[in-house]
N, C-alpha and C. Protein backbone atom coordinates (compact mmCIF):
# COMPACT_ATOMS: atom_id res chain seq x y z
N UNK A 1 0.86 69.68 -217.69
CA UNK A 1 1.97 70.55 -217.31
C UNK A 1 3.31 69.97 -217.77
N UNK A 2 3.29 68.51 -217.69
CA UNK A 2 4.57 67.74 -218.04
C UNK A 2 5.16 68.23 -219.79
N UNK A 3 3.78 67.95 -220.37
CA UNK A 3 4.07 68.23 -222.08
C UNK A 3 4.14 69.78 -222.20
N UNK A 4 3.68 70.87 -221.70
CA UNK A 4 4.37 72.09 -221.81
C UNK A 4 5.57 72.31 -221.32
N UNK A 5 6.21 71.65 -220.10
CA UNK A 5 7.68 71.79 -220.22
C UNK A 5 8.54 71.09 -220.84
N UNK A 6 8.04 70.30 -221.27
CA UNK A 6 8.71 69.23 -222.41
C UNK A 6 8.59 70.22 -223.77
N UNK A 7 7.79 70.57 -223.86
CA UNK A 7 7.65 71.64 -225.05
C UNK A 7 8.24 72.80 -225.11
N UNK A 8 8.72 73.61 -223.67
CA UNK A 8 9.60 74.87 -223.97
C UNK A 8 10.82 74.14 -223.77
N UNK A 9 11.18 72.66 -223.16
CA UNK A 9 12.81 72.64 -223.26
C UNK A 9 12.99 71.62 -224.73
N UNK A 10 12.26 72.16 -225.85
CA UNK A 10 12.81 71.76 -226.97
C UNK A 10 13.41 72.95 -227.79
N UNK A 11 13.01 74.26 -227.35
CA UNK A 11 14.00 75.43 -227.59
C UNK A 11 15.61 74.86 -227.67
N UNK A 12 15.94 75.42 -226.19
CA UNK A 12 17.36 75.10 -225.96
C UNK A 12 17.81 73.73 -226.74
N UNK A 13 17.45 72.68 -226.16
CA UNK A 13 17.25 71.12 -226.75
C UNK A 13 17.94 71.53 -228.20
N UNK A 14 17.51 72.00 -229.06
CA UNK A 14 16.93 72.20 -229.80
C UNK A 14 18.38 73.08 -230.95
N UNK A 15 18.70 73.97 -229.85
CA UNK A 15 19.59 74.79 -230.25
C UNK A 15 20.61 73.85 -230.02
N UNK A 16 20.99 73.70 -229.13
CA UNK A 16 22.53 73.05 -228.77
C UNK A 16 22.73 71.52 -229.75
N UNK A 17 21.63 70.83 -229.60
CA UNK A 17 21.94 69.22 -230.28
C UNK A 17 21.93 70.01 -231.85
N UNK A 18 21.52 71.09 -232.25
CA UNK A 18 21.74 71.29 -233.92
C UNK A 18 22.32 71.74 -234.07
N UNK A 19 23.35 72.55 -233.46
CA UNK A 19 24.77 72.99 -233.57
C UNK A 19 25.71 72.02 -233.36
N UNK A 20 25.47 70.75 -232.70
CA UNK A 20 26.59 69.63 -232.62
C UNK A 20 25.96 68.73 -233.57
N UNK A 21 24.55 68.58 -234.17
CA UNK A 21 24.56 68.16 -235.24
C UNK A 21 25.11 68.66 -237.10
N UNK A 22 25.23 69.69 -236.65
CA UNK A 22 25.48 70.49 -237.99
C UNK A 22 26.82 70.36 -237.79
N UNK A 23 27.72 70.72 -237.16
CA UNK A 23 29.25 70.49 -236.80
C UNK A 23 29.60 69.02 -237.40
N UNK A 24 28.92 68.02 -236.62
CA UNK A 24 28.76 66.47 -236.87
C UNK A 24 28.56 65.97 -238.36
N UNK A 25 27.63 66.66 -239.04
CA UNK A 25 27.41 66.80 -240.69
C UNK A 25 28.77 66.95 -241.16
N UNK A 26 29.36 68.03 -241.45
CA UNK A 26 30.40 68.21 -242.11
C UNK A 26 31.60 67.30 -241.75
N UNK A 27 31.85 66.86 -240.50
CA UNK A 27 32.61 66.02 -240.50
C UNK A 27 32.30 64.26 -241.07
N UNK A 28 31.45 64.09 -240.75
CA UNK A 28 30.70 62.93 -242.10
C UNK A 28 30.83 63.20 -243.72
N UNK A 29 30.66 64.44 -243.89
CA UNK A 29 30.69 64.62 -244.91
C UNK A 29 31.94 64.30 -245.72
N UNK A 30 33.00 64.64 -244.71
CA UNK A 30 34.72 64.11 -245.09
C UNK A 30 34.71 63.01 -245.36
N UNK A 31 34.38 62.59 -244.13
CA UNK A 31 34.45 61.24 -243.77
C UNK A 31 33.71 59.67 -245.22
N UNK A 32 32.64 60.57 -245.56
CA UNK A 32 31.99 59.79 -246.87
C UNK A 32 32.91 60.10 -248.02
N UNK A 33 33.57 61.48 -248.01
CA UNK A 33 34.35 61.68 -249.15
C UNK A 33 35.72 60.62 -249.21
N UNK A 34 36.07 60.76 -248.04
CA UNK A 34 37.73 59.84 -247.79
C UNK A 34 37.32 58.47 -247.99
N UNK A 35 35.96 57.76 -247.67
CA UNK A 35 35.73 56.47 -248.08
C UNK A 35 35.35 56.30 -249.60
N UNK A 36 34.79 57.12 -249.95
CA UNK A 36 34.69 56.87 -251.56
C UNK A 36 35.81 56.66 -252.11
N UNK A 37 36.37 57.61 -252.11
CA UNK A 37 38.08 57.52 -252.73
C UNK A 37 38.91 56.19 -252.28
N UNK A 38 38.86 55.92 -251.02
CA UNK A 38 39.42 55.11 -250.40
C UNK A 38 38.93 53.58 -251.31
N UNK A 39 37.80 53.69 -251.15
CA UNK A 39 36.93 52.51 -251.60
C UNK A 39 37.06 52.55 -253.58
N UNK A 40 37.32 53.43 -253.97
CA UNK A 40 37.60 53.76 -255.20
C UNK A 40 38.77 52.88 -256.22
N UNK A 41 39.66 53.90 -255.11
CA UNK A 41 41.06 53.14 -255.30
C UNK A 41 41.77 51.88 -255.12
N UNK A 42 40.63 51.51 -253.79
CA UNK A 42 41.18 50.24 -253.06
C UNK A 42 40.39 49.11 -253.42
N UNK A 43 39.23 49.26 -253.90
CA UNK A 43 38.48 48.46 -254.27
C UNK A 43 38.00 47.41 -252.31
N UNK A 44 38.31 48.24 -251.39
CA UNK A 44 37.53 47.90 -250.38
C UNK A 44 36.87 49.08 -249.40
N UNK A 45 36.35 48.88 -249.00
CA UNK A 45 35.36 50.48 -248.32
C UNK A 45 36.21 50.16 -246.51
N UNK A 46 36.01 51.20 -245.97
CA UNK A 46 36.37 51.62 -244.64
C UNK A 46 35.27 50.96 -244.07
N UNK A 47 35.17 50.32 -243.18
CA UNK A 47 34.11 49.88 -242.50
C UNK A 47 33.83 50.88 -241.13
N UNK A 48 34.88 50.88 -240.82
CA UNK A 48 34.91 52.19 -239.65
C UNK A 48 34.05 53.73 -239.72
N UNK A 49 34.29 54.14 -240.79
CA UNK A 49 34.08 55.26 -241.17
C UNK A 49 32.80 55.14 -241.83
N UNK A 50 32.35 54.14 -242.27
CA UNK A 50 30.89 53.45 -242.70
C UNK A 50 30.14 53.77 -241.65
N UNK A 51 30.36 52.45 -240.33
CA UNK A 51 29.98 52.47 -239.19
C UNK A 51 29.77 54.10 -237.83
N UNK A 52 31.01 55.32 -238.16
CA UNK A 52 30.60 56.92 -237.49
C UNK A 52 29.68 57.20 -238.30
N UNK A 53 29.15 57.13 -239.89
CA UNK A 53 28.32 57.95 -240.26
C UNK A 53 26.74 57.31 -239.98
N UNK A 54 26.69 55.79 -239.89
CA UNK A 54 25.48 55.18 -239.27
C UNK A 54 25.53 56.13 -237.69
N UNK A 55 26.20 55.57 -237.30
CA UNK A 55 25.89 56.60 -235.72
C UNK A 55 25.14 57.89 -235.85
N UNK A 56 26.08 58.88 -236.99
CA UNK A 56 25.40 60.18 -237.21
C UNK A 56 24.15 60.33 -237.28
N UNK A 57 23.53 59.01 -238.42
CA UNK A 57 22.17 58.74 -239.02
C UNK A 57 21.53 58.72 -237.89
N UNK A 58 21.77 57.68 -236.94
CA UNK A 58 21.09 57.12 -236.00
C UNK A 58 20.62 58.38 -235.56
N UNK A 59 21.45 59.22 -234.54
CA UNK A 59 21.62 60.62 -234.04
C UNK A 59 20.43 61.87 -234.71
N UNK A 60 20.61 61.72 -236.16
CA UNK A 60 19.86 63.03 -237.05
C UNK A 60 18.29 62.10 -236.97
N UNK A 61 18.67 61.05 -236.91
CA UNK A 61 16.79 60.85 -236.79
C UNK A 61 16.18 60.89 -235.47
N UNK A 62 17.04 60.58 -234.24
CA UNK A 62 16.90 60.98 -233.10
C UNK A 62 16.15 61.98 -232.59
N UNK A 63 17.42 63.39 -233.22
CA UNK A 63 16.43 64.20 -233.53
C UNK A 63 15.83 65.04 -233.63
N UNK A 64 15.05 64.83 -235.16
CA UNK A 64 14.14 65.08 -235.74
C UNK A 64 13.22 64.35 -235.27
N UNK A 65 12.93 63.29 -235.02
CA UNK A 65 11.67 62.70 -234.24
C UNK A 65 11.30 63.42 -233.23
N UNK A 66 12.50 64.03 -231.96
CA UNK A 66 12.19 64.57 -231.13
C UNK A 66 11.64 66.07 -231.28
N UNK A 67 12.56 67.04 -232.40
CA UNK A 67 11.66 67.83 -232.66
C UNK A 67 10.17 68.40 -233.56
N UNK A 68 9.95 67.18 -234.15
CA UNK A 68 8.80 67.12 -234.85
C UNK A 68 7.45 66.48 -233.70
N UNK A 69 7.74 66.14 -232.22
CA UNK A 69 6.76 65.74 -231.10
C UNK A 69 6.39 64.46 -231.61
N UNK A 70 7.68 63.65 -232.27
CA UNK A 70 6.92 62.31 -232.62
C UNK A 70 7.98 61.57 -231.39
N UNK A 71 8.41 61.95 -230.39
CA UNK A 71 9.01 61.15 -229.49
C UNK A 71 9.41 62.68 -228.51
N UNK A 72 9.59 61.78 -227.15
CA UNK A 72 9.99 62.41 -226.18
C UNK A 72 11.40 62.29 -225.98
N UNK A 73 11.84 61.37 -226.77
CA UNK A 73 13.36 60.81 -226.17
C UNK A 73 14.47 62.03 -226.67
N UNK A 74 14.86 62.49 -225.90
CA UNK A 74 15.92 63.76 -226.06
C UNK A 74 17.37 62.98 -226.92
N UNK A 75 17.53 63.82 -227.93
CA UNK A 75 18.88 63.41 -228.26
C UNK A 75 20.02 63.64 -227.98
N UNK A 76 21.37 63.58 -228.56
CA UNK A 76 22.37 63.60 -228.17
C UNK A 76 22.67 65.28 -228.07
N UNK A 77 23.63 65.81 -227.31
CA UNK A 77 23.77 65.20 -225.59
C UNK A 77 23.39 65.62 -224.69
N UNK A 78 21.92 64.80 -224.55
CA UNK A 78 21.05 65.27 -223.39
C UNK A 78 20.82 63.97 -223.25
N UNK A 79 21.23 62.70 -224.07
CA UNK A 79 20.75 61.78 -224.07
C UNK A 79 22.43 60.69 -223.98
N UNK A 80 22.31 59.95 -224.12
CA UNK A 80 23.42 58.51 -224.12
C UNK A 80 23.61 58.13 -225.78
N UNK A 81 24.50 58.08 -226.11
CA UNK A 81 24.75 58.03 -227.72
C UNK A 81 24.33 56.51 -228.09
N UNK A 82 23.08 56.40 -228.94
CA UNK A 82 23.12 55.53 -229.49
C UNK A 82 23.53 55.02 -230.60
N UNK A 83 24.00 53.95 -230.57
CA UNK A 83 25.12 53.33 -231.55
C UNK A 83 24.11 53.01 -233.03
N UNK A 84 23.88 52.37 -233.24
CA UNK A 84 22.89 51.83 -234.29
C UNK A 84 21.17 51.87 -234.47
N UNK A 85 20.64 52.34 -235.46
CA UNK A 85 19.35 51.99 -235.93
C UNK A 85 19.00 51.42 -236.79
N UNK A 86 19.95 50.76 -237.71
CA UNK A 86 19.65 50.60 -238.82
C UNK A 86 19.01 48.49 -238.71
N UNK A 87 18.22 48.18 -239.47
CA UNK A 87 17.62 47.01 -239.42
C UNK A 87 18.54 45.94 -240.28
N UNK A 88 18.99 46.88 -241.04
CA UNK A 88 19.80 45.89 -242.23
C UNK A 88 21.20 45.28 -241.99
N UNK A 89 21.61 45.55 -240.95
CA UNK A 89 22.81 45.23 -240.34
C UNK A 89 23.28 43.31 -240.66
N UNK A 90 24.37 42.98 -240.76
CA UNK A 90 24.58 41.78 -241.25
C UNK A 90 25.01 41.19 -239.54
């Protein structure tokens, strides 16, 4: 009974985190554009603006894990924003 209501509240889930993910896209999307240039010109990259679009990443795999039933863990914001996933971190 638990995994069928876990399964109809990935509807809603579902709707709302991909409308603040798709919103969230395009503003990354700036955000990679203004560091290229930035990093272009300056010959140093934004680390900041590096660091919101890892978040994003973190976030879009979040999820997609969650709606593909490869995790239960609800994403953002139904969930607590996690900061980092990435392994390669210095």
């Amino acid at each position: 009974m638990k995994e069928r209501k876990e399964t109809l509240m990935r509807i809603p889930i579902g709707i709302v985190s991909g409308i603040v993910m798709g919103v969230w896209a395009y503003f990354v999307l700036v955000l990679g554009i203004v560091n290229f240039f930035y990093t272009l010109f300056k010959a140093k990259r934004m680390k900041n603006l590096a660091d919101m679009s890892e978040i994003w990443n973190t976030q879009q795999y979040i999820f997609y894990r969650y709606m593909i039933f490869e995790s239960n863990q609800r994403p953002f914001p139904f969930k607590s924003l996690q900061k980092k996933m990435s392994k390669f971190q210095k």
